[in-house]
C-alpha atoms as a PDB file:
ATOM      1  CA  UNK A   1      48.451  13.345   2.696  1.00  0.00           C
ATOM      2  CA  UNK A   2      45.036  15.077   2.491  1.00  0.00           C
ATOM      3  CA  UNK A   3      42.676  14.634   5.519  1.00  0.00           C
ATOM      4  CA  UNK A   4      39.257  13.168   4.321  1.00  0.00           C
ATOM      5  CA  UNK A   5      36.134  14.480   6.171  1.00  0.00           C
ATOM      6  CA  UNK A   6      33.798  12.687   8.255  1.00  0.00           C
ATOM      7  CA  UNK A   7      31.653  11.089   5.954  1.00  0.00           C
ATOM      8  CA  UNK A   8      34.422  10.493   2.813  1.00  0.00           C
ATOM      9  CA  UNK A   9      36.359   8.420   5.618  1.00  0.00           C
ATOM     10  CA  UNK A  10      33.174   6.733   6.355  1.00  0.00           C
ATOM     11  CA  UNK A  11      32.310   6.033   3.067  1.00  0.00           C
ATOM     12  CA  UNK A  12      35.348   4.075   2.792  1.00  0.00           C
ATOM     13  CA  UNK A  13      34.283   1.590   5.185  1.00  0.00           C
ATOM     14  CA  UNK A  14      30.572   1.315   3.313  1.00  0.00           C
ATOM     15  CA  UNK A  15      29.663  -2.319   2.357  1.00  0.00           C
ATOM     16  CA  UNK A  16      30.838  -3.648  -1.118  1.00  0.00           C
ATOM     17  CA  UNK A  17      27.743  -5.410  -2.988  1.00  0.00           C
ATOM     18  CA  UNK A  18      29.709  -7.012  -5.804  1.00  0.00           C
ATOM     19  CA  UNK A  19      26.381  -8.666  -6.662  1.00  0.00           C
ATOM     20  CA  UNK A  20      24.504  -5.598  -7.462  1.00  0.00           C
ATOM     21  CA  UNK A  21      20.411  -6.734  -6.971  1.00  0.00           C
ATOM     22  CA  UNK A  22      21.763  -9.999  -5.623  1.00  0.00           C
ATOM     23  CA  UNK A  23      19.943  -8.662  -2.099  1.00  0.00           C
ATOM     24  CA  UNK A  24      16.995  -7.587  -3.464  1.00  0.00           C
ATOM     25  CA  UNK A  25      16.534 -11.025  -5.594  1.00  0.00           C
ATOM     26  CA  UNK A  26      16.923 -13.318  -2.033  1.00  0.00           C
ATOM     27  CA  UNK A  27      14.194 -11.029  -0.759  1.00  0.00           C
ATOM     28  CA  UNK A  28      11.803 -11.945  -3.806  1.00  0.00           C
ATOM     29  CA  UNK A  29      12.684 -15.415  -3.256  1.00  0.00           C
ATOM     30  CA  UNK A  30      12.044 -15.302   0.355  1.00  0.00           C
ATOM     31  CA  UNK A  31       8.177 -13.671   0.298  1.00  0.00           C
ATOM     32  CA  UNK A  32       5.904 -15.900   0.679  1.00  0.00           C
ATOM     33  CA  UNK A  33       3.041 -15.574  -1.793  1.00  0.00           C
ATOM     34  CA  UNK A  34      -0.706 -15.066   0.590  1.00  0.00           C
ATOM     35  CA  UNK A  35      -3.458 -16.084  -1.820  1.00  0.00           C
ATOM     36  CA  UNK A  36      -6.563 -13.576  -2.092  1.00  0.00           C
ATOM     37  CA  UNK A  37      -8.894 -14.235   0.792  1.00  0.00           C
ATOM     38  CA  UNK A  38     -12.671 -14.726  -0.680  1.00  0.00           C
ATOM     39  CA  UNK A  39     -15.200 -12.207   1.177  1.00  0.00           C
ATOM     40  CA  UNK A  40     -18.505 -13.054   3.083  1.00  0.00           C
ATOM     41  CA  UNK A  41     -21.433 -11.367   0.985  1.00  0.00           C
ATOM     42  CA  UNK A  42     -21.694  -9.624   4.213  1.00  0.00           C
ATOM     43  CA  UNK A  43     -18.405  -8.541   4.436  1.00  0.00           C
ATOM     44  CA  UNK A  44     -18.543  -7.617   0.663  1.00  0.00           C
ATOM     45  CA  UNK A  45     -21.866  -5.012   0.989  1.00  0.00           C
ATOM     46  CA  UNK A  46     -20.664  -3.338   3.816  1.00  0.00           C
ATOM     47  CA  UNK A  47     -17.238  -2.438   1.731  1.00  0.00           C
ATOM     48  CA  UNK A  48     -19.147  -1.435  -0.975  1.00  0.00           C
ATOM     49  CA  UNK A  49     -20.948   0.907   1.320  1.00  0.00           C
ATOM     50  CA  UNK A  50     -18.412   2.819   2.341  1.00  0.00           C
ATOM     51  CA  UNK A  51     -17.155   2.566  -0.924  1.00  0.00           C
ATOM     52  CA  UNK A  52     -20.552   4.638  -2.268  1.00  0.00           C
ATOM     53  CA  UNK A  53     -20.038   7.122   1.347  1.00  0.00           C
ATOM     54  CA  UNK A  54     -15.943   7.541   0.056  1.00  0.00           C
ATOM     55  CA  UNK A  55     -15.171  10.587  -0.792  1.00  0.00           C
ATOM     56  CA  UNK A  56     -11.830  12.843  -2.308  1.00  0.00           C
ATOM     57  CA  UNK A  57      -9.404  14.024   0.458  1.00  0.00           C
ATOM     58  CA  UNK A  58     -10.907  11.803   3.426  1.00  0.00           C
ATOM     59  CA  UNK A  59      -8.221  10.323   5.273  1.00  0.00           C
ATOM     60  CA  UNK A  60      -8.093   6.031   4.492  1.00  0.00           C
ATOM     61  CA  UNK A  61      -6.589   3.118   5.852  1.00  0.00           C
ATOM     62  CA  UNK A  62      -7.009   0.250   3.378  1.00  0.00           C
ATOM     63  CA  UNK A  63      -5.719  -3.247   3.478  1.00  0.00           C
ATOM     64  CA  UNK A  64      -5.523  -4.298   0.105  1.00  0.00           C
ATOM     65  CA  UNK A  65      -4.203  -7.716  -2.162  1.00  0.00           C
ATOM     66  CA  UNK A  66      -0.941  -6.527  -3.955  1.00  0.00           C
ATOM     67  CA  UNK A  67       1.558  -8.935  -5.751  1.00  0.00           C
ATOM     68  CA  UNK A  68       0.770 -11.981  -3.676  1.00  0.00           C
ATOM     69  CA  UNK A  69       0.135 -10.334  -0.263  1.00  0.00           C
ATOM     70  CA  UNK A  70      -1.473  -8.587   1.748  1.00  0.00           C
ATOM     71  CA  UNK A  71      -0.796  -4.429   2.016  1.00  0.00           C
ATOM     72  CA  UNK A  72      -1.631  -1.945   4.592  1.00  0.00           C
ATOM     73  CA  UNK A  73      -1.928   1.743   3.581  1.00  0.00           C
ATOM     74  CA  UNK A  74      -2.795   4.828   4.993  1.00  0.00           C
ATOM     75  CA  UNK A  75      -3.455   8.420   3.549  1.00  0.00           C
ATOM     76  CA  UNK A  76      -5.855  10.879   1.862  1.00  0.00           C
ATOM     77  CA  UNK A  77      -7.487   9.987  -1.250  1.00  0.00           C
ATOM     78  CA  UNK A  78      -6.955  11.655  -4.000  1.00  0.00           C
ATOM     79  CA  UNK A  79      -8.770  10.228  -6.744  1.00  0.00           C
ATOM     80  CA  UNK A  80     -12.186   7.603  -6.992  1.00  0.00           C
ATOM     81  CA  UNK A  81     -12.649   6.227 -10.210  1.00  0.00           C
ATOM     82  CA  UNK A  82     -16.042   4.505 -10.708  1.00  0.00           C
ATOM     83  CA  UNK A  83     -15.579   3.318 -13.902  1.00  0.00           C
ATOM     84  CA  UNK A  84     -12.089   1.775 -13.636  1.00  0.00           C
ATOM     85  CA  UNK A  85     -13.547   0.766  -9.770  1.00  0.00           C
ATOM     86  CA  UNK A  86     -10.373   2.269  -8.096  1.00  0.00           C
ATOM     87  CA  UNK A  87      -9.290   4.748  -5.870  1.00  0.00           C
ATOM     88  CA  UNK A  88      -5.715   6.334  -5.254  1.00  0.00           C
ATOM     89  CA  UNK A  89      -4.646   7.393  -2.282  1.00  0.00           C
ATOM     90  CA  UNK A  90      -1.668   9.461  -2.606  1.00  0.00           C
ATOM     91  CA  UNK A  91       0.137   7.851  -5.449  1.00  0.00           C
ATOM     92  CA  UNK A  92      -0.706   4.199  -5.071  1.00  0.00           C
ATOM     93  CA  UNK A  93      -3.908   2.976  -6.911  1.00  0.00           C
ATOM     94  CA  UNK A  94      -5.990   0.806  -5.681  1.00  0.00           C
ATOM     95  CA  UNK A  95      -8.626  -1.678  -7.534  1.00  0.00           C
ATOM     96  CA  UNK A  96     -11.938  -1.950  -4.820  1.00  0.00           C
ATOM     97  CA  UNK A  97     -11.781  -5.856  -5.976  1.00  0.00           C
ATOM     98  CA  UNK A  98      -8.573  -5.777  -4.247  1.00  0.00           C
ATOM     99  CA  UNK A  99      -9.354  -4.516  -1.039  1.00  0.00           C
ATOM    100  CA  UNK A 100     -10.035  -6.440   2.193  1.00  0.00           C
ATOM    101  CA  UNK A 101     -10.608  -3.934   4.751  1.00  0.00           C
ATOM    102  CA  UNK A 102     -10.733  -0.141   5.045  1.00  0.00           C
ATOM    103  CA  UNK A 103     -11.309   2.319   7.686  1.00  0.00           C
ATOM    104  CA  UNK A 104     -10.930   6.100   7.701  1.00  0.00           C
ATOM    105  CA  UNK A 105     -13.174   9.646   8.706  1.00  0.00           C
ATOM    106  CA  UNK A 106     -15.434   8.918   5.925  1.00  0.00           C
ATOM    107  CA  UNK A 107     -18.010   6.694   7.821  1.00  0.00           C
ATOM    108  CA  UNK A 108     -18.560  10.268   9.800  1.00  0.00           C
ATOM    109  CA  UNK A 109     -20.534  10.979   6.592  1.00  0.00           C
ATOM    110  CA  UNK A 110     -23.045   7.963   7.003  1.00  0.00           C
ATOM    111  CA  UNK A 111     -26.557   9.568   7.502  1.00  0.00           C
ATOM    112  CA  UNK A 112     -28.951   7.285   9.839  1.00  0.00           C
END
């Protein structure tokens, strides 16, 4: 009989999932959907002022509405699209209706 290495005999004792997605599908069923939380016009001027200070490869931490909740997010920026009203940071893009909250090294830019 051949001897099986380390991780083939492991990977015998893997876990079946004989419902392939079955996992994944309790997990949808078990988020709970966060409505979108309205802004104060306060709160609303003071994103769109950073908004106006943000800049390409500043490093961002935004707190955005995704899919019925609420997503957290740091990186560098990569892309700010006025027109579409988005940014990306990394690979994820993000619609500036969407976010919430944001903080990062670009309020170092902010000229009193």
């Amino acid at each position: 009989m051949e001897s099986l290495n380390r991780a083939d005999r492991a990977s015998q004792f893997a876990p079946f999932d004989a419902l392939k997605g079955f996992r994944e599908a309790l997990e949808e069923k078990e988020r709970i959907i966060v409505p979108k939380a309205e802004l104060s016009e306060e709160h609303k001027e003071e994103l769109e002022k950073k908004l106006r200070l943000l800049q390409c490869g500043c490093l961002l931490t935004v707190i955005y509405h995704h899919n019925g909740q609420y997503e957290k997010i740091t990186g560098m920026v990569s892309k700010i699209s006025k027109t579409s009203r988005s940014l990306t940071i990394v690979h994820t893009t993000i619609f500036f209706d969407d976010i919430r909250d944001m903080e990062g090294d670009f309020e170092e830019l902010e000229i009193f």
